[in-house]
N, C-alpha and C. Protein backbone atom coordinates (compact mmCIF):
# COMPACT_ATOMS: atom_id res chain seq x y z
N UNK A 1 25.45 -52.27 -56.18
CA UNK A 1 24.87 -51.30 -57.06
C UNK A 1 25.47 -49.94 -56.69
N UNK A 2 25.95 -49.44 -57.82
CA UNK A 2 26.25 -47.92 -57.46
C UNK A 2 26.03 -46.88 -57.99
N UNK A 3 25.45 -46.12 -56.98
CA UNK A 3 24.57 -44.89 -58.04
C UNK A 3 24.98 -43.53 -57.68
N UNK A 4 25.91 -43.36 -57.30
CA UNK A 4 26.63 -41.87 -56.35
C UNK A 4 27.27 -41.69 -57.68
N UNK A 5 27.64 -40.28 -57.92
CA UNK A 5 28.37 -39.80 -59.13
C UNK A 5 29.93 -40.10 -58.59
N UNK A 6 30.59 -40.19 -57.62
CA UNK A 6 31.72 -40.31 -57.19
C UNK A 6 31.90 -41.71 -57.28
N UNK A 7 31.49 -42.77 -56.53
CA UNK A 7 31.27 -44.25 -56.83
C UNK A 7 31.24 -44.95 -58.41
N UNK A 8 30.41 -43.73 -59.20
CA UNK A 8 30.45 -44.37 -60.65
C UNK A 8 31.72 -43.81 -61.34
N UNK A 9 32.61 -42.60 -60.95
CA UNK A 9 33.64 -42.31 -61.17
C UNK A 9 34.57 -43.33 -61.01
N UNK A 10 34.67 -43.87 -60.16
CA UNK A 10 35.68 -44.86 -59.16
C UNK A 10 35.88 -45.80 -59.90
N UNK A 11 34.48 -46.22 -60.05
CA UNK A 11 34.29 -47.49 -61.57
C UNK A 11 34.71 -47.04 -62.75
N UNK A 12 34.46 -46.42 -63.39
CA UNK A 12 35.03 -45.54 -64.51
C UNK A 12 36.19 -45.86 -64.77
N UNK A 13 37.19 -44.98 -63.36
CA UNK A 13 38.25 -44.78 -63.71
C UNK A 13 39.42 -46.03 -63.35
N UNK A 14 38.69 -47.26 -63.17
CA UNK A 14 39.28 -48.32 -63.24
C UNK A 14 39.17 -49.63 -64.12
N UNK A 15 38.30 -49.15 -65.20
CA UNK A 15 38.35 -49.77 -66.53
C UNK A 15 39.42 -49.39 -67.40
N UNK A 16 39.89 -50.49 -68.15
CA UNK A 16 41.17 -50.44 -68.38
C UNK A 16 40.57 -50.13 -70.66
N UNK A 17 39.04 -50.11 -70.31
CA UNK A 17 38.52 -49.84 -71.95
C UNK A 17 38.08 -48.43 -71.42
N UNK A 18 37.43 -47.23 -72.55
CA UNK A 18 36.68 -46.40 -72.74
C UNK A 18 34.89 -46.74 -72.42
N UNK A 19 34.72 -46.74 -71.44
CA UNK A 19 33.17 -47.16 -70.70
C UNK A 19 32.20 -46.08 -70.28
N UNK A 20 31.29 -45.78 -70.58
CA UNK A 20 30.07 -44.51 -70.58
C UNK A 20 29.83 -44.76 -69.25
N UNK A 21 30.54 -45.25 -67.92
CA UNK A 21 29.55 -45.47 -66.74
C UNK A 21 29.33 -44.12 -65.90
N UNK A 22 30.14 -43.23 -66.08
CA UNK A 22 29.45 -42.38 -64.93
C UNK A 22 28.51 -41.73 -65.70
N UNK A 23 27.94 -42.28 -66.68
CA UNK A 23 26.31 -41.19 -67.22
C UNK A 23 25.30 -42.48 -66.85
N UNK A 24 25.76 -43.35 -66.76
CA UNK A 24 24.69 -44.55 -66.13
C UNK A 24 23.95 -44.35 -65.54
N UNK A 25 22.96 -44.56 -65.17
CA UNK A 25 22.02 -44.07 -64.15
C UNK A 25 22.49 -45.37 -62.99
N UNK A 26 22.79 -46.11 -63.35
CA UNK A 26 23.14 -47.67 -62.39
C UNK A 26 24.50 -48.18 -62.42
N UNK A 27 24.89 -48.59 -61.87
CA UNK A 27 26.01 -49.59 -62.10
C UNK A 27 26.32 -50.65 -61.21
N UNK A 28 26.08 -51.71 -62.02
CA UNK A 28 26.85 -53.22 -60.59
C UNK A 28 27.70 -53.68 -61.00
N UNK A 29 28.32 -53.92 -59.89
CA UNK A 29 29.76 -54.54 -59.88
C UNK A 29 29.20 -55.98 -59.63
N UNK A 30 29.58 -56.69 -60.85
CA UNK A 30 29.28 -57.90 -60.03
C UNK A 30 29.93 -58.68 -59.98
N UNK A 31 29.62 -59.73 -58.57
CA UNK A 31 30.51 -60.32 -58.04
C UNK A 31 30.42 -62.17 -58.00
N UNK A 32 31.81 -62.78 -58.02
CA UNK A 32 31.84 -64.24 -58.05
C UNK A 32 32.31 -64.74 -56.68
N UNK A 33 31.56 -65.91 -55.56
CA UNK A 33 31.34 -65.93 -54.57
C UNK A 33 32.33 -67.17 -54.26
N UNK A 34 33.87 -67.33 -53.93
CA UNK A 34 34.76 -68.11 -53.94
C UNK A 34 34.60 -69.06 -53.09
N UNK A 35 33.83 -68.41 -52.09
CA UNK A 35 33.69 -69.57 -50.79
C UNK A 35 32.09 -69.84 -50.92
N UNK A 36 31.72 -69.51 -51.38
CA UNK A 36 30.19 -70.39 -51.78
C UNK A 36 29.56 -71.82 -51.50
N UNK A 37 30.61 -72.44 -52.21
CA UNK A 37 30.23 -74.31 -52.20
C UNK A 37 30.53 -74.21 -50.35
N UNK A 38 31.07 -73.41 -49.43
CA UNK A 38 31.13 -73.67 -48.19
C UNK A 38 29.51 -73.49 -47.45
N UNK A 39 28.50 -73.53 -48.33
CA UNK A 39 27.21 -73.11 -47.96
C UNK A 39 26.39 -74.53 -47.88
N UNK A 40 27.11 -75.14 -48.96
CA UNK A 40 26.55 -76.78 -49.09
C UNK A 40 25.97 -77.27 -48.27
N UNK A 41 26.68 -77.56 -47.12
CA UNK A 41 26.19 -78.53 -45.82
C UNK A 41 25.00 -77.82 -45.44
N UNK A 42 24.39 -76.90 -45.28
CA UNK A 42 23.35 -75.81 -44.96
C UNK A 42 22.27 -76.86 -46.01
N UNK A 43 22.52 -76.47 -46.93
CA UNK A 43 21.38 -76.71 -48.43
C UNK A 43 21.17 -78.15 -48.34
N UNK A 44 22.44 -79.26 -48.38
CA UNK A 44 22.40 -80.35 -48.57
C UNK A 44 21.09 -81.37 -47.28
N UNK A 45 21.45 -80.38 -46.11
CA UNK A 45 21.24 -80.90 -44.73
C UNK A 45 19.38 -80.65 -44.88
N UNK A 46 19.21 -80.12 -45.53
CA UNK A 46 17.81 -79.50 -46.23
C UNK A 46 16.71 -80.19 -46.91
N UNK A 47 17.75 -80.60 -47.87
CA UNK A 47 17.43 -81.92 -48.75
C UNK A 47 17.24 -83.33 -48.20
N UNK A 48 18.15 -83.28 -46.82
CA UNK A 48 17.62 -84.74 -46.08
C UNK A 48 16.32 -84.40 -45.25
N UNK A 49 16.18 -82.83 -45.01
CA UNK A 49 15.29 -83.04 -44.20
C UNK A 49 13.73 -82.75 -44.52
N UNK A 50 13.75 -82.42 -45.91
CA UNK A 50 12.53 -82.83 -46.60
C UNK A 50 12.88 -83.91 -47.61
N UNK A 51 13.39 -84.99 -47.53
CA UNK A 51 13.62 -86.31 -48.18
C UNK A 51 14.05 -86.75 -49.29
N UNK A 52 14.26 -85.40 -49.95
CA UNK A 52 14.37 -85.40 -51.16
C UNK A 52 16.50 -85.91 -51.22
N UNK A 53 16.71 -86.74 -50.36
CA UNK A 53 18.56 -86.90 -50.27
C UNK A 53 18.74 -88.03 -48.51
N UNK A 54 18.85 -88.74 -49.22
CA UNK A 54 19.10 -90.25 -48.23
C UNK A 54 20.72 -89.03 -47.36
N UNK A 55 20.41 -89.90 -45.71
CA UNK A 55 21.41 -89.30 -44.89
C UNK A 55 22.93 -89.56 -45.75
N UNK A 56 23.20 -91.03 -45.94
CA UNK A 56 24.19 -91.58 -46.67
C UNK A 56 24.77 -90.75 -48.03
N UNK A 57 24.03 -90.46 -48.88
CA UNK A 57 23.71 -89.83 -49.93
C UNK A 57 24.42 -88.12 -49.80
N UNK A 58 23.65 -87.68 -48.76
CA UNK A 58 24.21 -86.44 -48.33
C UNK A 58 25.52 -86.09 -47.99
N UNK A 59 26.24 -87.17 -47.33
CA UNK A 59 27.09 -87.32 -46.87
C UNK A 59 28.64 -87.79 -47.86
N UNK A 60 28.04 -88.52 -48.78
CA UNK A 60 29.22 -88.73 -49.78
C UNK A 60 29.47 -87.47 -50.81
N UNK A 61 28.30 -86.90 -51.08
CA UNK A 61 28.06 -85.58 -51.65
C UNK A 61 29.10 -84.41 -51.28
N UNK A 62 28.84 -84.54 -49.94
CA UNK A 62 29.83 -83.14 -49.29
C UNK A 62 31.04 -83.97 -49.16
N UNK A 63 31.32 -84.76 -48.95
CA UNK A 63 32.59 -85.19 -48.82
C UNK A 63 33.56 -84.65 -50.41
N UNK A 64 32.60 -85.03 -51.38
CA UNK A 64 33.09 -84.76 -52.85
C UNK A 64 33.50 -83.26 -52.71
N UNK A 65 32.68 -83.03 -52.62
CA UNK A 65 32.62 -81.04 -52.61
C UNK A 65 33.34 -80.39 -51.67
N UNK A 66 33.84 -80.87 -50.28
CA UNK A 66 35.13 -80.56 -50.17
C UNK A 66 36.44 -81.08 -50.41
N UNK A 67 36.27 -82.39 -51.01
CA UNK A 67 37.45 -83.00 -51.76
C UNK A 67 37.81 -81.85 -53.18
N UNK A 68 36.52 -81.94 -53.42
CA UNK A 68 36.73 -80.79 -54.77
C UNK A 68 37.16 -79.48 -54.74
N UNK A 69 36.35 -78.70 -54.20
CA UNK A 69 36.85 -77.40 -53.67
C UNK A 69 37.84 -76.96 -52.98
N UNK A 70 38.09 -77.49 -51.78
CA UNK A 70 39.14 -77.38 -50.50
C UNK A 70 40.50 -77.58 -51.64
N UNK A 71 40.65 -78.78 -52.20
CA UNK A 71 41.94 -79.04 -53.09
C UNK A 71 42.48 -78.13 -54.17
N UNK A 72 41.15 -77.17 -54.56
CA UNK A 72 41.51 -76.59 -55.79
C UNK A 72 41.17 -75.03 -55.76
N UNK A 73 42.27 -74.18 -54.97
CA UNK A 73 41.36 -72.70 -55.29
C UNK A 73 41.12 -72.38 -57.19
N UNK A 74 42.10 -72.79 -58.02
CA UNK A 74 41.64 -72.66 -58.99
C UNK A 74 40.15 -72.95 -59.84
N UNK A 75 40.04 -73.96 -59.55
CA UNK A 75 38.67 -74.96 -59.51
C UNK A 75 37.35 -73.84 -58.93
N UNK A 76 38.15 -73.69 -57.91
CA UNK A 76 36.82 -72.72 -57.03
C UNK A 76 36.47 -71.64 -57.90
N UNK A 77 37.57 -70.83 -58.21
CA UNK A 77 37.61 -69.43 -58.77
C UNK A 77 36.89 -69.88 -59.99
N UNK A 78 36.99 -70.60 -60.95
CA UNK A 78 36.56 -71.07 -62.08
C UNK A 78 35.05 -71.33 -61.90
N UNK A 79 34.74 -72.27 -61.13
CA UNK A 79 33.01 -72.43 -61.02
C UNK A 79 32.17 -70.82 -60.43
N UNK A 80 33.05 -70.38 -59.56
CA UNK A 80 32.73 -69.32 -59.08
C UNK A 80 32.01 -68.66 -60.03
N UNK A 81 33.13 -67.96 -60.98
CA UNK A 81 32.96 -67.23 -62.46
C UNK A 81 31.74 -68.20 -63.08
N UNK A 82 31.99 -68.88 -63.38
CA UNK A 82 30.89 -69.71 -64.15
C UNK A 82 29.74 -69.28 -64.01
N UNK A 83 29.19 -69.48 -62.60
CA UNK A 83 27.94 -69.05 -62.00
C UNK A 83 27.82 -67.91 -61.76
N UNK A 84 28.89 -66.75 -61.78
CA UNK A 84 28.71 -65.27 -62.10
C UNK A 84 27.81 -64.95 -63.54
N UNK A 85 29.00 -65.78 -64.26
CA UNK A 85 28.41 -65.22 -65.93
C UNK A 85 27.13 -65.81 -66.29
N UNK A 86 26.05 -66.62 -65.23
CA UNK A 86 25.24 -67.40 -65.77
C UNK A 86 23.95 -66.24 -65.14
N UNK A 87 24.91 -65.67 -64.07
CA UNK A 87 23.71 -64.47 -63.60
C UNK A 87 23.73 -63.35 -64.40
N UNK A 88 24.83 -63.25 -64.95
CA UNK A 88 25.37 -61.35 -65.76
C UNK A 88 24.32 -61.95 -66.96
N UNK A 89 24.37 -63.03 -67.67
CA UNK A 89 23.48 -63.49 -68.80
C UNK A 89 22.01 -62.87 -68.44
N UNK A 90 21.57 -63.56 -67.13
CA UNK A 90 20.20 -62.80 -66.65
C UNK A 90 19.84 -61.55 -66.83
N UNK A 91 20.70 -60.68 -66.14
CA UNK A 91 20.63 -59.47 -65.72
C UNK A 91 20.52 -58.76 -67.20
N UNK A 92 21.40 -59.34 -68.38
CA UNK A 92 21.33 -59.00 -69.49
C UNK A 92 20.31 -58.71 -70.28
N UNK A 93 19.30 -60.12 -70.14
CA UNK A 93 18.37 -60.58 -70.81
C UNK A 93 17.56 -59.59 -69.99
N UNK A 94 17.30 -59.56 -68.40
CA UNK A 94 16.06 -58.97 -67.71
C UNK A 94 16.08 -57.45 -68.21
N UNK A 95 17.38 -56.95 -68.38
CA UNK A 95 17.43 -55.37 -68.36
C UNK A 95 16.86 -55.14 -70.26
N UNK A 96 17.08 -56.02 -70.43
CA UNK A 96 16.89 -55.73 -72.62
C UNK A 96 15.15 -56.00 -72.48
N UNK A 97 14.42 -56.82 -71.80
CA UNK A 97 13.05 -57.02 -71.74
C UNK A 97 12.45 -55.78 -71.25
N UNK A 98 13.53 -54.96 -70.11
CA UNK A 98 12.45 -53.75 -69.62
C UNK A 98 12.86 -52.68 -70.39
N UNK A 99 13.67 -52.87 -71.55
CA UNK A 99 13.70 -51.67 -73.20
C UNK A 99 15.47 -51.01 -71.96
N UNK A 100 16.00 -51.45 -71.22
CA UNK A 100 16.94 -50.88 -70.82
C UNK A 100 18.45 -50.94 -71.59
N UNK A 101 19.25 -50.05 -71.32
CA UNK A 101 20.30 -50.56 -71.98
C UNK A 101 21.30 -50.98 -71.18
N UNK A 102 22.37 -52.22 -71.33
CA UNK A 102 23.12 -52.41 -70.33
C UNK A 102 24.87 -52.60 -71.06
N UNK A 103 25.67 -51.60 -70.89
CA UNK A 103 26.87 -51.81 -71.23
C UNK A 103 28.10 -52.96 -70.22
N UNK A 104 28.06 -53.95 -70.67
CA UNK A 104 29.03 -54.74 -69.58
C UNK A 104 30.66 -54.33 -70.05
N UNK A 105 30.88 -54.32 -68.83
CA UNK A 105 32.58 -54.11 -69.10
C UNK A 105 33.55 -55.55 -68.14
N UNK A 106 34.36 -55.94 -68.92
CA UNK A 106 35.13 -56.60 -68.62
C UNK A 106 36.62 -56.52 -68.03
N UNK A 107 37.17 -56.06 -68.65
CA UNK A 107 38.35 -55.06 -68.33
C UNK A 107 38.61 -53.84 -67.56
N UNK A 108 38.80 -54.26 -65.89
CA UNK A 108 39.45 -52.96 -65.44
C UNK A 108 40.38 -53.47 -64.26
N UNK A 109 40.75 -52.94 -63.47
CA UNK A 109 41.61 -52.85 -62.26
C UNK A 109 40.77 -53.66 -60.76
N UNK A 110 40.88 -54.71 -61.13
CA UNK A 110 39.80 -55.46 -59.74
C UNK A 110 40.05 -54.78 -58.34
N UNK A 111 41.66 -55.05 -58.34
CA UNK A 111 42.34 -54.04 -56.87
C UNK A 111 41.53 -52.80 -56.59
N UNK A 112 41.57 -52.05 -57.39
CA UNK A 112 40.74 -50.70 -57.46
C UNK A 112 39.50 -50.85 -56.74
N UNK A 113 38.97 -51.21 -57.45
CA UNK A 113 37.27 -51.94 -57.20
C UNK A 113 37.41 -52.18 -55.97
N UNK A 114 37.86 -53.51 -55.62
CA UNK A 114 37.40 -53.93 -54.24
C UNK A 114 37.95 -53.21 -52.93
N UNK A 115 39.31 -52.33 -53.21
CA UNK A 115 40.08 -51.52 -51.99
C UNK A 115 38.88 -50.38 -52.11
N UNK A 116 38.02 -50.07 -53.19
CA UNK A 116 37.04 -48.66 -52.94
C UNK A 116 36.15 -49.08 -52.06
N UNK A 117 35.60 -49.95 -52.51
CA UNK A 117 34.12 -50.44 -52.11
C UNK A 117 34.19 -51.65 -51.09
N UNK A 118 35.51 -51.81 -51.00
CA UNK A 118 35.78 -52.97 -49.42
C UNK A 118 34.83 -54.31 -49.44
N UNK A 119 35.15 -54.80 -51.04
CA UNK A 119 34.89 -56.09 -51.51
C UNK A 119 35.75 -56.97 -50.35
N UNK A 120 35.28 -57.94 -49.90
CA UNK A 120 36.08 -58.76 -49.28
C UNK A 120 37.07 -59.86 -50.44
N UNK A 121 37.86 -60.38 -49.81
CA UNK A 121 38.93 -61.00 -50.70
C UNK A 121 38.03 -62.46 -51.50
N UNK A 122 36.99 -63.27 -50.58
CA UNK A 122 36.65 -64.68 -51.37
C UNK A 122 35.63 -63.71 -52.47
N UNK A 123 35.59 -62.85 -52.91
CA UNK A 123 34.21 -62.40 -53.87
C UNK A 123 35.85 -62.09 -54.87
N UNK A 124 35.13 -62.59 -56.16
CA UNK A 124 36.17 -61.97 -56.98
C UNK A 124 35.27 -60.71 -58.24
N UNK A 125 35.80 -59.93 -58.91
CA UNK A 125 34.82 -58.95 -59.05
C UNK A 125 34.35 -59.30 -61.03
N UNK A 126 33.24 -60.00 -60.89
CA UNK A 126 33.49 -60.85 -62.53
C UNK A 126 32.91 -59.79 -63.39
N UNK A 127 32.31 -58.88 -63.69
CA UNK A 127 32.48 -57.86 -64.82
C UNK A 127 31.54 -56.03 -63.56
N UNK A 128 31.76 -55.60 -65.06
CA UNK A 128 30.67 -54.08 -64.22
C UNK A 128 29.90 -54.02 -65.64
N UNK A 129 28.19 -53.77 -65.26
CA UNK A 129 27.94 -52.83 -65.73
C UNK A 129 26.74 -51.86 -66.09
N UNK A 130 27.13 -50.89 -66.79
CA UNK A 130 26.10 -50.20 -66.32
C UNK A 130 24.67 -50.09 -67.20
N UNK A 131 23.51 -49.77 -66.30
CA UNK A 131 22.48 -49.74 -67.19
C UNK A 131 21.55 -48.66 -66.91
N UNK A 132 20.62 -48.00 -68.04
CA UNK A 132 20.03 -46.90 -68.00
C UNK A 132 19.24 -47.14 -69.14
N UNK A 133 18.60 -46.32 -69.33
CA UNK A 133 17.76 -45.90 -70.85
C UNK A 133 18.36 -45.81 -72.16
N UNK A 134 18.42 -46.23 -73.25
CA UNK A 134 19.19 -45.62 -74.28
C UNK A 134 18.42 -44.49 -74.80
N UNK A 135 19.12 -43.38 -75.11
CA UNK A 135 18.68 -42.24 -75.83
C UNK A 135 18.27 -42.20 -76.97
N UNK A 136 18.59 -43.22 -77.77
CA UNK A 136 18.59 -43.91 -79.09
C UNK A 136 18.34 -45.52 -79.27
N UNK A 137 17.81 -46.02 -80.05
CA UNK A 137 18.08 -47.13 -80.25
C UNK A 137 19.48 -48.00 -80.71
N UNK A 138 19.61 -48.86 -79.88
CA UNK A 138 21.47 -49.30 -80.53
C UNK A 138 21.71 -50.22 -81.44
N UNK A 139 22.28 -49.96 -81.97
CA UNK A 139 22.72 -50.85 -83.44
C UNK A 139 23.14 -52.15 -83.18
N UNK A 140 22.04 -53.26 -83.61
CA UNK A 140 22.70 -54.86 -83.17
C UNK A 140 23.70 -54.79 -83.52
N UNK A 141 24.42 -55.47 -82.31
CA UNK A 141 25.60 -55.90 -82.81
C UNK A 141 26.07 -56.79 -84.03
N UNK A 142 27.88 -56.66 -85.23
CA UNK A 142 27.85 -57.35 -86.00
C UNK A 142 27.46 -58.08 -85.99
N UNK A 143 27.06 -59.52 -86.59
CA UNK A 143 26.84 -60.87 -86.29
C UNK A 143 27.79 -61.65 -86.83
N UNK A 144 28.22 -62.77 -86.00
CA UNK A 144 29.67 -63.06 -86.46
C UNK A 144 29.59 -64.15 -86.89
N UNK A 145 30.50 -64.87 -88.09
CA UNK A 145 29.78 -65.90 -88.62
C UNK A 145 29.89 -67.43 -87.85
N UNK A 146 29.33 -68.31 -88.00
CA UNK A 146 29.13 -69.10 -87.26
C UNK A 146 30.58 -69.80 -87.03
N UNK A 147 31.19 -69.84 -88.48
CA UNK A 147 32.68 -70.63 -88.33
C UNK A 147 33.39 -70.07 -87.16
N UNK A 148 33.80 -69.11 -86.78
CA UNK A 148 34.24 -68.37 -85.80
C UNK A 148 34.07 -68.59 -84.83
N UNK A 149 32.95 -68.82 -83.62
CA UNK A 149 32.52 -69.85 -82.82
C UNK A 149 32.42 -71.22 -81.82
N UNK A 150 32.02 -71.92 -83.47
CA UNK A 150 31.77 -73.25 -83.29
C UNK A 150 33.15 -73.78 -84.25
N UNK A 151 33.69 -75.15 -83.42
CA UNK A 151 34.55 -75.60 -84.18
C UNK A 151 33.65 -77.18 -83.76
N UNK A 152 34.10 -77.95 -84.80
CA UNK A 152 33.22 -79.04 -85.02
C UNK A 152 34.07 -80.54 -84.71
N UNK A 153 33.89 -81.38 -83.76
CA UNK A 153 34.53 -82.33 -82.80
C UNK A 153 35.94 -81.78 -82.12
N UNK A 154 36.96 -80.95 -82.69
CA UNK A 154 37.92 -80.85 -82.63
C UNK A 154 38.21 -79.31 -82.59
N UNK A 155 38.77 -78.97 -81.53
CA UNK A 155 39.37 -77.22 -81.07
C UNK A 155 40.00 -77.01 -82.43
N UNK A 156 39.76 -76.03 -83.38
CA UNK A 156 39.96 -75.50 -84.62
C UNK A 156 39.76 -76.10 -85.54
N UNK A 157 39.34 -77.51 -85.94
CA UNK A 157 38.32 -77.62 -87.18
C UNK A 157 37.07 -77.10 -87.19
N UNK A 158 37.13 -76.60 -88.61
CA UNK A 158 36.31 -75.73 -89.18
C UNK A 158 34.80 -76.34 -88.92
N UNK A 159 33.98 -75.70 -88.52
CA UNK A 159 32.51 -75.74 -88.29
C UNK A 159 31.83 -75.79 -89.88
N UNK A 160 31.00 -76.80 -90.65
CA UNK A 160 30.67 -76.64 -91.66
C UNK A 160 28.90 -76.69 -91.97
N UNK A 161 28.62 -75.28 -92.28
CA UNK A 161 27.14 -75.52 -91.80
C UNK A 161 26.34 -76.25 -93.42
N UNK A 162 25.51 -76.92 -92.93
CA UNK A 162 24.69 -77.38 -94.08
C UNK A 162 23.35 -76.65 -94.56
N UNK A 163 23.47 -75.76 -95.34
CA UNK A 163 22.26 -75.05 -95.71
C UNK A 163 21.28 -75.83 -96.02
N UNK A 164 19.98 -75.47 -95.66
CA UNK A 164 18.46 -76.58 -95.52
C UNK A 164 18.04 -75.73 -96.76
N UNK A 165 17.59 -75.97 -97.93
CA UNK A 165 16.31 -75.19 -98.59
C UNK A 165 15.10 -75.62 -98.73
């Protein structure tokens, strides 16, 4: 979280869009945790020991998960993100329930970011952004039509909706 006028500068000026963050009252950088699944054996070892995961069970489990992970930094980086954007969704939803406004930004200079703020290298930095009060109420966004979207069995066939009356 960063709330120093110099810190929200820093952020600012390493978005690669036009972003309102240094009037933010907040801003998080948030982050995707590369070495994460290395927490497993902790959690898994947990699960045997309130029963809920046979010793055997536990054990083929982690074997997978460093077969999986260890083999694939891509893989990693990918679930990583995954489970970033499943928290930025939260944070989205929690900040719009308390009437807040939250601008996410996607686009900026990660290098920047993490050489300021001495992100370590397994965190990768999956969006910023900032949130405060709106001064105004904000205009829903367009709504885009569904074809656009959804494509229906097949990556670019057309999605065809069936109107109910």
């Amino acid at each position: 979280m960063v709330r120093s006028q110099a810190g929200k500068q820093v952020v600012e000026s390493a978005t690669c869009v036009e972003a309102p963050l240094v009037t933010a009252p907040v801003v998080l950088i948030c982050l995707a945790d590369t070495g994460a699944w290395k927490t497993a054996p902790q959690q898994i070892q947990e699960m045997v020991a309130k029963k809920k995961l046979s010793p055997a069970s536990a054990q083929e489990i982690l074997r997978k998960i460093r077969e999986q992970y260890a083999s694939s930094p891509e893989l990693t980086q990918r679930a990583a993100l995954a489970h970033a954007f499943v928290a930025l969704h939260q944070i989205l939803i929690a900040a719009a329930d308390c009437d807040l406004s939250a601008y996410w930004v996607s686009a900026f200079d990660e290098e920047k970011i993490k050489a300021h703020f001495h992100i370590p290298d397994q965190f990768l930095v999956a969006a910023l952004i900032g949130i405060g009060y709106a001064e105004k109420p904000l205009p829903p966004p367009p709504a885009l039509p569904l074809q656009s979207l959804v494509y229906q069995e097949k990556f670019g066939e057309a999605y065809e909706s069936k109107n109910r009356d």
